[in-house]
C-alpha atoms as a PDB file:
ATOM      1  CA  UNK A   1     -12.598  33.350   2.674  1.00  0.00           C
ATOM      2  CA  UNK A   2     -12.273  29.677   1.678  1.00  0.00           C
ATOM      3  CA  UNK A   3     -14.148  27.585   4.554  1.00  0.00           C
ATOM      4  CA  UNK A   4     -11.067  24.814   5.548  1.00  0.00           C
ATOM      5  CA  UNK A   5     -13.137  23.033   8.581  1.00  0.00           C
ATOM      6  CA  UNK A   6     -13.967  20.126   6.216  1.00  0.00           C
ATOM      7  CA  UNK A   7     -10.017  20.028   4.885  1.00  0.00           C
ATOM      8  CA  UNK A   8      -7.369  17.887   6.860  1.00  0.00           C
ATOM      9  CA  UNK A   9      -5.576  20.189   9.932  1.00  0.00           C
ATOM     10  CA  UNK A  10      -1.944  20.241   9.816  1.00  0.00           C
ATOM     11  CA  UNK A  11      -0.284  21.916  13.047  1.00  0.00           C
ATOM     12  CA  UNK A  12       3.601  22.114  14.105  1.00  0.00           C
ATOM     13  CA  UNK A  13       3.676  22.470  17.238  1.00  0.00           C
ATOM     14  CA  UNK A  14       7.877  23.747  19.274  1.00  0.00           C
ATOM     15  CA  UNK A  15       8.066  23.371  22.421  1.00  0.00           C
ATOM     16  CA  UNK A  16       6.032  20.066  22.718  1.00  0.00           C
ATOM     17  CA  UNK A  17       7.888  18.325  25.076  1.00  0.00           C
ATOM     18  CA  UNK A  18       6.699  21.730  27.754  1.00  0.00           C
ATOM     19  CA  UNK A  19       3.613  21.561  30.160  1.00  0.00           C
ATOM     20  CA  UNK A  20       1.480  24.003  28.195  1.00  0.00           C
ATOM     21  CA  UNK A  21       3.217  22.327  24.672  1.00  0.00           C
ATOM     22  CA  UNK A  22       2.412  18.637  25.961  1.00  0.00           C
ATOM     23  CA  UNK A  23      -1.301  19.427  26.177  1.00  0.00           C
ATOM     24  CA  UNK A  24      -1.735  20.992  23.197  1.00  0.00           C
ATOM     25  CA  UNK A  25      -0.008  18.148  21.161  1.00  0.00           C
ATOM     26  CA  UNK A  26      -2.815  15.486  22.314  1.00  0.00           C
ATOM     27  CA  UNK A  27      -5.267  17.849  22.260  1.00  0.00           C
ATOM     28  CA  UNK A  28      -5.004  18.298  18.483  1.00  0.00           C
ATOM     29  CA  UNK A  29      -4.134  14.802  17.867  1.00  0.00           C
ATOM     30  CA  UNK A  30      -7.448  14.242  19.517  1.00  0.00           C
ATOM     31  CA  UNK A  31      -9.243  16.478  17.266  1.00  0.00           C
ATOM     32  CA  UNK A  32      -7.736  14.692  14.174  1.00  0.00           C
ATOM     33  CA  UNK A  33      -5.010  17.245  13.293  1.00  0.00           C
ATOM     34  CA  UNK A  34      -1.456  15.896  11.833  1.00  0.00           C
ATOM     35  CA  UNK A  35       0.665  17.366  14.540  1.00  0.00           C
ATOM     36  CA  UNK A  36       4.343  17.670  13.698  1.00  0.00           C
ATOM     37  CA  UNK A  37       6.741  18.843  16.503  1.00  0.00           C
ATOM     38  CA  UNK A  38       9.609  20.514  16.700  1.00  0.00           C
ATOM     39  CA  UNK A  39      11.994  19.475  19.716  1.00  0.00           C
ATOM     40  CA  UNK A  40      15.441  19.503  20.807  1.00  0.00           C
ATOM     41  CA  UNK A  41      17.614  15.944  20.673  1.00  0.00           C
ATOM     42  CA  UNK A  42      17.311  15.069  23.852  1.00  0.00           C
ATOM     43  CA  UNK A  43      13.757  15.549  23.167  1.00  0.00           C
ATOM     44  CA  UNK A  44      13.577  13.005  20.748  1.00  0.00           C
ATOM     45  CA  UNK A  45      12.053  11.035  23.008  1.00  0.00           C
ATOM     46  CA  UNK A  46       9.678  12.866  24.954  1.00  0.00           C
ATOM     47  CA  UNK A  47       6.579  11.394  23.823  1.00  0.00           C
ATOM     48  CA  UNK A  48       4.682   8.160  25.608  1.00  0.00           C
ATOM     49  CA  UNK A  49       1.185   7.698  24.198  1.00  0.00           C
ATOM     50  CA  UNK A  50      -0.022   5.284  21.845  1.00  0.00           C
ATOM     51  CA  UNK A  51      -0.441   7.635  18.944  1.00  0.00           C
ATOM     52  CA  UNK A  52       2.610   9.525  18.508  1.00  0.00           C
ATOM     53  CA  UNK A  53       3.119  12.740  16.750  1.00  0.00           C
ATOM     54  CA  UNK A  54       5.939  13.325  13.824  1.00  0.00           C
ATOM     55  CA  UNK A  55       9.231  14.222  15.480  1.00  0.00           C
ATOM     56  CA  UNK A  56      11.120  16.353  13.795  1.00  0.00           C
ATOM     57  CA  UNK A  57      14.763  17.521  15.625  1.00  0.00           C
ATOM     58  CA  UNK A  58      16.075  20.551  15.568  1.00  0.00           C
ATOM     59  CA  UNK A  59      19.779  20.606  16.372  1.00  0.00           C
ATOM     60  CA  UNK A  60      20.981  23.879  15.816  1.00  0.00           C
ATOM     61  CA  UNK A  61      21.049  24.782  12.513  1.00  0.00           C
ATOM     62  CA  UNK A  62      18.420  26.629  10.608  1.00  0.00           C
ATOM     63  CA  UNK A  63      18.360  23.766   7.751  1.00  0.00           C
ATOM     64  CA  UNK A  64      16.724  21.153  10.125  1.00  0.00           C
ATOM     65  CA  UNK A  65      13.843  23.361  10.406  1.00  0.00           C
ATOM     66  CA  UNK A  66      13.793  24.113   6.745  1.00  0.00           C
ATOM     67  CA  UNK A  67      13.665  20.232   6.177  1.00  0.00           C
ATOM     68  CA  UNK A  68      11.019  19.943   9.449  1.00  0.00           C
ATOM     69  CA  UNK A  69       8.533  22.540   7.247  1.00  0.00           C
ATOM     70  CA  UNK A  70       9.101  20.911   3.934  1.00  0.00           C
ATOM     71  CA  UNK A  71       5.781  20.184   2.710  1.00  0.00           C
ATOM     72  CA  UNK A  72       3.730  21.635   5.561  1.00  0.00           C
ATOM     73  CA  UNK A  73       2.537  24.854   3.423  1.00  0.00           C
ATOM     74  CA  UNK A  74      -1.160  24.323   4.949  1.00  0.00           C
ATOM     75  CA  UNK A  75       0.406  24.101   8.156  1.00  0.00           C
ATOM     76  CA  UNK A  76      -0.404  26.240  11.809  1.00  0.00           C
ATOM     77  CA  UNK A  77       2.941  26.518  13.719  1.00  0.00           C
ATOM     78  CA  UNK A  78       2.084  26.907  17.314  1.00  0.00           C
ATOM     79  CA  UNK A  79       5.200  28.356  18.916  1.00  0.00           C
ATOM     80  CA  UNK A  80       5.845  27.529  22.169  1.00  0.00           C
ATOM     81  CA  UNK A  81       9.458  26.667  22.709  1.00  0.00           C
ATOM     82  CA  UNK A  82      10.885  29.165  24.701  1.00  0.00           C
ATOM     83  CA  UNK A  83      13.572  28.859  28.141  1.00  0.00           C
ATOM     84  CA  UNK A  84      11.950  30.744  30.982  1.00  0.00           C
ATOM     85  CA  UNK A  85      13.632  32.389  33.787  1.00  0.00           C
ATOM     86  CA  UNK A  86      12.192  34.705  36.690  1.00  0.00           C
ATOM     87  CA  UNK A  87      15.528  35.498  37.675  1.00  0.00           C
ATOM     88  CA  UNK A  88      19.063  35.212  35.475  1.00  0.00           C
ATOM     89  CA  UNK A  89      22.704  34.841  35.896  1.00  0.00           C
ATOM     90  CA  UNK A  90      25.211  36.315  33.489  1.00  0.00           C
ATOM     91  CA  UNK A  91      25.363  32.660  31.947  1.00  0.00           C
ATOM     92  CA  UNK A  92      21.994  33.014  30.927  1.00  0.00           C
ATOM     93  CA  UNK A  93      21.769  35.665  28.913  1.00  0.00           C
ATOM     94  CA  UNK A  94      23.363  33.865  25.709  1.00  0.00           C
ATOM     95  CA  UNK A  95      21.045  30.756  26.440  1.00  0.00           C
ATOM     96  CA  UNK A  96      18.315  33.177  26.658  1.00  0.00           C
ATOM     97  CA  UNK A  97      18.506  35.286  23.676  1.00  0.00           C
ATOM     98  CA  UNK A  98      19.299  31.911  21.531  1.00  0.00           C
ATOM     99  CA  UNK A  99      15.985  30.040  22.900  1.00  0.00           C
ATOM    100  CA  UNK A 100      13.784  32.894  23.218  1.00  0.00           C
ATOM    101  CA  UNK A 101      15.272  35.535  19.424  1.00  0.00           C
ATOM    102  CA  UNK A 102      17.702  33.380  17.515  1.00  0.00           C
ATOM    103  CA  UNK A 103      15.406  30.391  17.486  1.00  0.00           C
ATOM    104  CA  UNK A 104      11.896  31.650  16.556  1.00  0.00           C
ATOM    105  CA  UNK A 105      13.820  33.940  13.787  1.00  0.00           C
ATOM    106  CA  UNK A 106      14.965  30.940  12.468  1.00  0.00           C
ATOM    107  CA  UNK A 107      11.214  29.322  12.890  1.00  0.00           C
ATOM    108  CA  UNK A 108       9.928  32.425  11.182  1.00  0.00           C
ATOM    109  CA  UNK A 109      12.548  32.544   8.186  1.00  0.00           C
ATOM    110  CA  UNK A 110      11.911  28.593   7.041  1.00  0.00           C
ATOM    111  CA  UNK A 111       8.143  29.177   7.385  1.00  0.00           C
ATOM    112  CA  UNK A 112       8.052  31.951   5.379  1.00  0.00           C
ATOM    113  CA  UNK A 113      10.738  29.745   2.541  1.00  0.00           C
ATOM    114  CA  UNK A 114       7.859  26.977   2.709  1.00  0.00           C
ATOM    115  CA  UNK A 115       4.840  29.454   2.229  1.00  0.00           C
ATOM    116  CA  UNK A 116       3.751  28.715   5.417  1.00  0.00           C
ATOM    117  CA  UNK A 117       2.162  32.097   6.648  1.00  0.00           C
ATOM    118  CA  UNK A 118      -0.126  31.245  10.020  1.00  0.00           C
ATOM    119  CA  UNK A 119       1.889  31.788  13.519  1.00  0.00           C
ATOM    120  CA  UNK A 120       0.377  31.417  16.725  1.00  0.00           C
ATOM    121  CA  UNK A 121       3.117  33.338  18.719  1.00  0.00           C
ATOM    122  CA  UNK A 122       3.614  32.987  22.846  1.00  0.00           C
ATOM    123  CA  UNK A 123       4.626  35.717  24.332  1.00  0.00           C
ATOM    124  CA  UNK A 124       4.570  37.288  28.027  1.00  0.00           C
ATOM    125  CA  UNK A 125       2.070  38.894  30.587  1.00  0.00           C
ATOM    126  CA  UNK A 126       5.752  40.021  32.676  1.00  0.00           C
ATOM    127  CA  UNK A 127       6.704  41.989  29.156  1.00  0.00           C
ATOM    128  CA  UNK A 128       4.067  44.296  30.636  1.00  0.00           C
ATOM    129  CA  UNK A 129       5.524  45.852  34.691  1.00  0.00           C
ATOM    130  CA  UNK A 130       3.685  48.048  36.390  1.00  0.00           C
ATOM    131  CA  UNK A 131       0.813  47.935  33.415  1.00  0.00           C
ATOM    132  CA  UNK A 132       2.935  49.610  30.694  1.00  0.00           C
ATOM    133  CA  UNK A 133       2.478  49.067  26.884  1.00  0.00           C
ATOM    134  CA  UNK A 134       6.042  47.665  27.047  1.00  0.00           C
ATOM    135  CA  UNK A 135       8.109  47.487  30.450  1.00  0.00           C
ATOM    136  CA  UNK A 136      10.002  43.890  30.859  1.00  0.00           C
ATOM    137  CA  UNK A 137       9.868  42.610  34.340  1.00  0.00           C
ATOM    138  CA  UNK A 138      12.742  40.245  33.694  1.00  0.00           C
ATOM    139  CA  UNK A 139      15.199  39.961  30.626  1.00  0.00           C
ATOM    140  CA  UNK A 140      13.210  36.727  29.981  1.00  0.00           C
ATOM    141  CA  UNK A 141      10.128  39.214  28.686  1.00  0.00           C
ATOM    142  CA  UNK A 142      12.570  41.851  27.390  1.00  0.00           C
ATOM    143  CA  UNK A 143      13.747  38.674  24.752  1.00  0.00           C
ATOM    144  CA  UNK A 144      10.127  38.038  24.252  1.00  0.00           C
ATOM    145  CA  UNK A 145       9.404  41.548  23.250  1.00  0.00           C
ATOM    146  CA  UNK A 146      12.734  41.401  20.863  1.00  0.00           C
ATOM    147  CA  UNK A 147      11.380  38.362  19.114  1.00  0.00           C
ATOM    148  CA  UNK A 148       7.870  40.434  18.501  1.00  0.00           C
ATOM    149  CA  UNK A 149       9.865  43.510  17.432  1.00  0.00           C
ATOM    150  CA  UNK A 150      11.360  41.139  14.655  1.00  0.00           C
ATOM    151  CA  UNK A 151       8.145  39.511  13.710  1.00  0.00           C
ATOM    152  CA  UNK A 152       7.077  43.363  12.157  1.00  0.00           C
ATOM    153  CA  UNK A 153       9.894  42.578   9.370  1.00  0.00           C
ATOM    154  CA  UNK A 154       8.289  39.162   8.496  1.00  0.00           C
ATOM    155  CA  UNK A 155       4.632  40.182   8.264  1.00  0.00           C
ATOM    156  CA  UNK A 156       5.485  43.626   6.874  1.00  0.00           C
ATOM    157  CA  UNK A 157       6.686  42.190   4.376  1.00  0.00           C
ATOM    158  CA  UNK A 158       5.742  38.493   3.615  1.00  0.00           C
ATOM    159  CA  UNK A 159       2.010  37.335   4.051  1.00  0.00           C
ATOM    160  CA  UNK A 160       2.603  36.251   7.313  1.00  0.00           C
ATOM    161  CA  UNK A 161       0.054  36.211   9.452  1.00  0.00           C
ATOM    162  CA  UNK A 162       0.786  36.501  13.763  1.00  0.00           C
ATOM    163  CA  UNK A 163      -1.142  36.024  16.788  1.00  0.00           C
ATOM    164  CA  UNK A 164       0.311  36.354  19.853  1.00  0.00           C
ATOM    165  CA  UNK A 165      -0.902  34.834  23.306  1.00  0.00           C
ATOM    166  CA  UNK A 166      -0.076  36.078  26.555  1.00  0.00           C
ATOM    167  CA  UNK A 167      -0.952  33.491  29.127  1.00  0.00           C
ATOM    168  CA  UNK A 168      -0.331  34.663  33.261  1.00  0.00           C
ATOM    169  CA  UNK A 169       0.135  32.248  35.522  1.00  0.00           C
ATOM    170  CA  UNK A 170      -0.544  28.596  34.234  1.00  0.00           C
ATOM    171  CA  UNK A 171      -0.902  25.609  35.876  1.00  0.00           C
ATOM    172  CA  UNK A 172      -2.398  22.215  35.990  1.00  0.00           C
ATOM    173  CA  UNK A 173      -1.287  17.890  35.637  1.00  0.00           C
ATOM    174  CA  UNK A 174       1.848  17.408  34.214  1.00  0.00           C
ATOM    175  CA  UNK A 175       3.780  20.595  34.902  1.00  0.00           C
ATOM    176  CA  UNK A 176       7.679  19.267  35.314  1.00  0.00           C
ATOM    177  CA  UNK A 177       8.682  22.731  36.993  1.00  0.00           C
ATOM    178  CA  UNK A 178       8.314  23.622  40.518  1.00  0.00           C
ATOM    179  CA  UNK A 179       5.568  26.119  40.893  1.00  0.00           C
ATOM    180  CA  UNK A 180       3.127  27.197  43.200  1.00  0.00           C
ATOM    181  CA  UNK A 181       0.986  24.231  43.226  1.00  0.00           C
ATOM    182  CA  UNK A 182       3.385  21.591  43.594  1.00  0.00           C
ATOM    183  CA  UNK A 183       5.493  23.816  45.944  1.00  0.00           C
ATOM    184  CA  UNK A 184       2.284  23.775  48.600  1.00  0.00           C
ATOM    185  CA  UNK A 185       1.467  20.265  48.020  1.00  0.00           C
ATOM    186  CA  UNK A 186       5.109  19.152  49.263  1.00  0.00           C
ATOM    187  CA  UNK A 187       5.000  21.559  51.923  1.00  0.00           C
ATOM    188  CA  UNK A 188       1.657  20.651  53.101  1.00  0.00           C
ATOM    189  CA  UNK A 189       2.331  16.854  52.428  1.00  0.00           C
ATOM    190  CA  UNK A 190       6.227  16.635  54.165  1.00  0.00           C
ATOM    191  CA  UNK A 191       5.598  19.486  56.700  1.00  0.00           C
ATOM    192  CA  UNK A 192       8.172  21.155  55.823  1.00  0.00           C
ATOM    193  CA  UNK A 193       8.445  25.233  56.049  1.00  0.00           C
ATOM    194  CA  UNK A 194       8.192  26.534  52.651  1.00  0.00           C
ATOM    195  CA  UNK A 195      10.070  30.503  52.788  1.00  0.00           C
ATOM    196  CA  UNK A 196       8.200  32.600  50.367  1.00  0.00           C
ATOM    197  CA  UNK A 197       7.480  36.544  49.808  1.00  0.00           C
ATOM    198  CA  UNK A 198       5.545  38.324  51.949  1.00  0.00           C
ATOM    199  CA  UNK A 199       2.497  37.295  49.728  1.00  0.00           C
ATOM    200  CA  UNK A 200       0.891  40.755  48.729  1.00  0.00           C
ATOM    201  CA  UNK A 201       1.179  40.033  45.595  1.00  0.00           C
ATOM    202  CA  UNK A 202      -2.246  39.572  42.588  1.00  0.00           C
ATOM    203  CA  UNK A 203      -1.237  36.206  41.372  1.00  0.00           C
ATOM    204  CA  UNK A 204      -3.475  35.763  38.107  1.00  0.00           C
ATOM    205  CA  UNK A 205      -4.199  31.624  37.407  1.00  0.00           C
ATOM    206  CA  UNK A 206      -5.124  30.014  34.449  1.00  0.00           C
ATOM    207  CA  UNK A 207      -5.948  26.345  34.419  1.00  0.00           C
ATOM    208  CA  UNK A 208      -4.311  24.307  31.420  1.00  0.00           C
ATOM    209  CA  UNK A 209      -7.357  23.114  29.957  1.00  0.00           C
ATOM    210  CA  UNK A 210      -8.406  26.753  29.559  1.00  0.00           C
ATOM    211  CA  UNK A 211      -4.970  27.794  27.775  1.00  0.00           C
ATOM    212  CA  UNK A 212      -5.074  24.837  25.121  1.00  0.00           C
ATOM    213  CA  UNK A 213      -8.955  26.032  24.146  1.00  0.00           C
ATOM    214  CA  UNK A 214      -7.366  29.510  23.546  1.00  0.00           C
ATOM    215  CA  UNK A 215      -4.600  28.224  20.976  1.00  0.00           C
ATOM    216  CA  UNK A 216      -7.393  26.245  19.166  1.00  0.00           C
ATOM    217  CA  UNK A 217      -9.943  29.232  19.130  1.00  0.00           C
ATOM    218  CA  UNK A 218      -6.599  31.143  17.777  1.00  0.00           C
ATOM    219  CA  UNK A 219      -6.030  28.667  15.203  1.00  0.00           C
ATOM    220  CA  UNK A 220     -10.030  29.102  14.279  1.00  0.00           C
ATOM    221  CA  UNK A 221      -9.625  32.670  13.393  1.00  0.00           C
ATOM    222  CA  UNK A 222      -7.162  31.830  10.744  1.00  0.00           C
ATOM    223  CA  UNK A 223      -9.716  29.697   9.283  1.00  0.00           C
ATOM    224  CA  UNK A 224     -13.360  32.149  10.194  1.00  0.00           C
ATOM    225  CA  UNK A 225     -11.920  35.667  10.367  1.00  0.00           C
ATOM    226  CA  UNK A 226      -9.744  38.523   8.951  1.00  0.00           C
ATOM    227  CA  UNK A 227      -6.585  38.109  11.129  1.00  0.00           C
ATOM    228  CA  UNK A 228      -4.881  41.283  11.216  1.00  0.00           C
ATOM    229  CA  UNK A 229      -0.974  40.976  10.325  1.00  0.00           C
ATOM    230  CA  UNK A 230      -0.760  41.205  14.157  1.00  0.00           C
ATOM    231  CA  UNK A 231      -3.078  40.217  16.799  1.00  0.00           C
ATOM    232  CA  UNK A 232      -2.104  40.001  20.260  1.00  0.00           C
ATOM    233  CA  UNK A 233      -4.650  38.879  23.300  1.00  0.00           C
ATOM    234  CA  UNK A 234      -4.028  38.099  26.793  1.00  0.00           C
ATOM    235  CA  UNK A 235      -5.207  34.974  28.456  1.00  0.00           C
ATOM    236  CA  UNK A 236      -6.460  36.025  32.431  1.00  0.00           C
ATOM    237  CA  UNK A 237      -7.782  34.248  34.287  1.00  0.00           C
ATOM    238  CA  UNK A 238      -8.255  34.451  38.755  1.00  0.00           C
ATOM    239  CA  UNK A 239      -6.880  37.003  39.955  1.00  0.00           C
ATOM    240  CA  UNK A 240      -6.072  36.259  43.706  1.00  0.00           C
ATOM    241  CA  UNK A 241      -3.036  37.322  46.434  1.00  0.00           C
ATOM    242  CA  UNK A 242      -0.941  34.458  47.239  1.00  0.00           C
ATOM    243  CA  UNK A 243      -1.692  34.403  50.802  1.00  0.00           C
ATOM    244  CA  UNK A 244      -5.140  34.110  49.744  1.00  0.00           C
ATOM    245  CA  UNK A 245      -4.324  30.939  47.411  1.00  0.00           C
ATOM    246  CA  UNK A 246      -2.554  29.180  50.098  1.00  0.00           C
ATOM    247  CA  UNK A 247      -5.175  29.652  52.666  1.00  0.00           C
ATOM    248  CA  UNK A 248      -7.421  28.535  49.658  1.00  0.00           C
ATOM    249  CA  UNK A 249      -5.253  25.360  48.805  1.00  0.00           C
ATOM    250  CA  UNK A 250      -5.101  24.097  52.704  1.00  0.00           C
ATOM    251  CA  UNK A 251      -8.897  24.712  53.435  1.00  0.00           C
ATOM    252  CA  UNK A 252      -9.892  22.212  49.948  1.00  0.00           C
ATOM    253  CA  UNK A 253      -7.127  19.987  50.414  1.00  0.00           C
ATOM    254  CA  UNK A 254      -7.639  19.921  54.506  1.00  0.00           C
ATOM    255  CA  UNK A 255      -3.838  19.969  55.297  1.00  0.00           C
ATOM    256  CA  UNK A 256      -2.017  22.703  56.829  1.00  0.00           C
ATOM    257  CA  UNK A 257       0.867  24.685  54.565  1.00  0.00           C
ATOM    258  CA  UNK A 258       3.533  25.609  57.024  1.00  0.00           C
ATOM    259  CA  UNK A 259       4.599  28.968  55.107  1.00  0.00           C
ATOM    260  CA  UNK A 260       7.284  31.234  56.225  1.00  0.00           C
ATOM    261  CA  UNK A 261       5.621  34.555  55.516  1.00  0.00           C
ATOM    262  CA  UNK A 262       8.536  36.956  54.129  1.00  0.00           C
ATOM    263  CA  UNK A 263      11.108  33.900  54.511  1.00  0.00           C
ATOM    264  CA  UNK A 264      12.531  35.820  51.300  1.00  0.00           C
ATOM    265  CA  UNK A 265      11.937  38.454  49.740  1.00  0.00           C
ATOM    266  CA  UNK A 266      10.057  40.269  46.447  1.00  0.00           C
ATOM    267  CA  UNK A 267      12.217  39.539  43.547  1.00  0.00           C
ATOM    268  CA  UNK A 268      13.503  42.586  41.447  1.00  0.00           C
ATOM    269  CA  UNK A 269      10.581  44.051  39.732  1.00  0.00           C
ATOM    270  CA  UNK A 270       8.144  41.444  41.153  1.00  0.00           C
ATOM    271  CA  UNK A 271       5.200  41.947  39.710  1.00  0.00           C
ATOM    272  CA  UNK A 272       2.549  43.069  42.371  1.00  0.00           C
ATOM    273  CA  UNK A 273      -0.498  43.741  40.295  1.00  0.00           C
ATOM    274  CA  UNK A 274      -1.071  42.038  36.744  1.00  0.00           C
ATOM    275  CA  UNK A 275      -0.767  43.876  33.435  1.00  0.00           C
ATOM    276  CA  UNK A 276      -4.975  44.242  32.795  1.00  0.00           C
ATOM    277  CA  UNK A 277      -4.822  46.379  29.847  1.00  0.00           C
ATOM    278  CA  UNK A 278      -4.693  43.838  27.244  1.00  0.00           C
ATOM    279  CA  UNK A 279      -7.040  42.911  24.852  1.00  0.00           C
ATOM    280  CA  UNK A 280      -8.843  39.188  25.528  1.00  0.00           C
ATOM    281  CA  UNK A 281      -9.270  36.547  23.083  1.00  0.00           C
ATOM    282  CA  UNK A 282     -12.535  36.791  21.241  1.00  0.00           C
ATOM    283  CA  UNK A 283     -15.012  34.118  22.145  1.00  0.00           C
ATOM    284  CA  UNK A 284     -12.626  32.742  25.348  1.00  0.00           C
ATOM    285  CA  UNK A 285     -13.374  32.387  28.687  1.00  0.00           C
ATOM    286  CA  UNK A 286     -11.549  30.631  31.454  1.00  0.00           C
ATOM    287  CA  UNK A 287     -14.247  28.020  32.145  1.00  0.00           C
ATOM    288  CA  UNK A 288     -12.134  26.101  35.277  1.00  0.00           C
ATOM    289  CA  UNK A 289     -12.288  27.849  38.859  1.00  0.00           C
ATOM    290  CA  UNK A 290      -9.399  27.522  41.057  1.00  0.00           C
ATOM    291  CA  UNK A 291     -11.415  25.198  43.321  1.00  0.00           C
ATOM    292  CA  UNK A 292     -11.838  22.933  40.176  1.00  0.00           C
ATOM    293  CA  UNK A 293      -8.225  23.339  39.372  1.00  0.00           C
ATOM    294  CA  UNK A 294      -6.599  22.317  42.682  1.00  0.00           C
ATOM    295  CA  UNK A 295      -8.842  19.366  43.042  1.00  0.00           C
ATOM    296  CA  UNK A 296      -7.987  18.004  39.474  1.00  0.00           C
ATOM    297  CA  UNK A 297      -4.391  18.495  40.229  1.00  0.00           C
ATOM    298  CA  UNK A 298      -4.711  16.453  43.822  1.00  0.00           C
ATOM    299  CA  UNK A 299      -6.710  13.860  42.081  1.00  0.00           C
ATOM    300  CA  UNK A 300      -3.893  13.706  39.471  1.00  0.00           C
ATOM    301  CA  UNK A 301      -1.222  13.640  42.197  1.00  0.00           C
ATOM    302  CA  UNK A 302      -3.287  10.816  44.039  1.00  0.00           C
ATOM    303  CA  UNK A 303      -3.575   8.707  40.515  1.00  0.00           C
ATOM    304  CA  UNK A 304       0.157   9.044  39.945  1.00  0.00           C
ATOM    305  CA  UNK A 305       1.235   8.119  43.677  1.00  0.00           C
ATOM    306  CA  UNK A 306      -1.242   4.939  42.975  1.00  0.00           C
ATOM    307  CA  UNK A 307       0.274   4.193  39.592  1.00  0.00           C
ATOM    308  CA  UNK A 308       4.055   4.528  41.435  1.00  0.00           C
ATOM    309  CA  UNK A 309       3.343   2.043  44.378  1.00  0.00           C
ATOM    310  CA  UNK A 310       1.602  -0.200  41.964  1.00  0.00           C
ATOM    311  CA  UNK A 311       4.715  -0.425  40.073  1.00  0.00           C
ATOM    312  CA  UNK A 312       6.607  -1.543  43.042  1.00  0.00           C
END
């Protein structure tokens, strides 16, 4: 196979202006890549550093992303744009099924028109209840599985090439959405009772850092190895209960979490034990513990609350 580590990278990266999506677009611009991204219009914008990346909008119609790939045949699409719910409404399923199907079909279709054959899917730990080969714990998974179910047309027959990442739980600076970390910091920080499950649950983490190696090692076996028409690999990390995080989080930190123990309850097909079954990336590990993790995060949080009184 023709050795490209001495040619120029070229990634295109949806989903950039995301937590996981945000870190992987200065990653590669760190490593020298020409990163392109894909984003919504009120997107446009999303981007503050010095070096910015090539914006390219996508606003709907299949012919902006045909004029985003023009060019780009050398090109690794990282797809990461998705719109991720635990729990939907009837109002979500059309949202849902045009973020999560519609759009990457339409990805898929104008890379394929521009000869652009190497895909680094994401896909879904929950598409995979109760350890099944296929059981969606939410319709958000059941649309991931969809989109994989039409990916077999496009590398059946086209020379596209598709690997597929299943991060679990993943977390780290930067994450705009209210998860567990930044739920237990503002408990522990305003004293305020925080209702969650009853907290048997195996919550599997996986520090950011860790996740962005994993899409770069992914994008290396397109350039080192045989990549199957389909690969798929799941990124695991900790596996831990969620009482036993919290008790974790307030004994580093040193500040009480005032938890409500069973203040609500298990959602619908909560997912008590992880799927384990899956096959893990070749040559990645998870190198951060969760001790590391949380105190990177409160260091972040501490740099950002002295950056916000210093603008005052």
């Amino acid at each position: 196979m023709e050795n490209r580590d001495k040619q120029h990278k070229i990634g295109v990266i949806t989903g950039a202006a995301g937590f996981i999506g945000r870190h992987l677009t200065n990653r590669l611009m760190q490593e020298g890549w020409t990163v392109h991204v894909i984003v919504l219009p009120h997107e446009a914008d999303f981007w503050r550093g010095d070096k910015k990346p090539n914006v390219h909008v996508y606003d709907g119609h299949i012919e902006s992303l045909f004029s985003a790939l023009d060019g780009l045949k050398e090109a690794t699409v990282f797809h990461l744009a998705t719109w991720l719910l635990s729990e939907h409404k009837p109002q979500d399923v059309r949202p849902l099924i045009e973020s999560n199907v519609l759009f990457g079909t339409e990805l898929v279709e104008a890379m394929v028109a521009n000869e652009i054959y190497r895909l680094i899917n994401t896909g879904s730990y929950a598409q995979h209840y109760e350890n099944k080969d296929y059981s969606p714990a939410t319709l958000y998974a059941a649309t991931k599985e969809a989109f994989e179910a039409i990916l077999v047309y496009y590398y059946e027959s086209t020379p596209l090439r598709v690997i597929t990442l299943k991060p679990f739980n993943v977390y780290g600076p930067g994450d705009p959405k209210e998860r567990l970390f930044p739920l237990l910091r503002r408990a522990s920080v305003e004293g305020k009772p925080l209702a969650m499950s009853p907290g048997e649950q195996i919550v599997d983490l996986v520090y950011i850092d860790d996740v962005v190696d994993a899409y770069l090692l992914a994008a290396e076996r397109f350039e080192t190895s045989e990549v199957a028409p389909h690969e798929e690999y799941m990124l695991s990390g900790t596996r831990m209960k969620l009482r036993e995080i919290a008790d974790l989080y307030s004994r580093l930190t040193g500040r009480r979490v005032p938890i409500q123990w069973g203040g609500r309850p298990y959602r619908i097909r909560e997912i008590m034990v992880p799927w384990d079954r899956g096959t893990p990336l070749p040559g990645w590990a998870p190198k951060v513990t969760v001790e590391e993790g949380i105190r990177r995060l409160e260091e972040a949080y501490e740099l950002a609350s002295r950056q916000e009184v210093n603008k005052k």
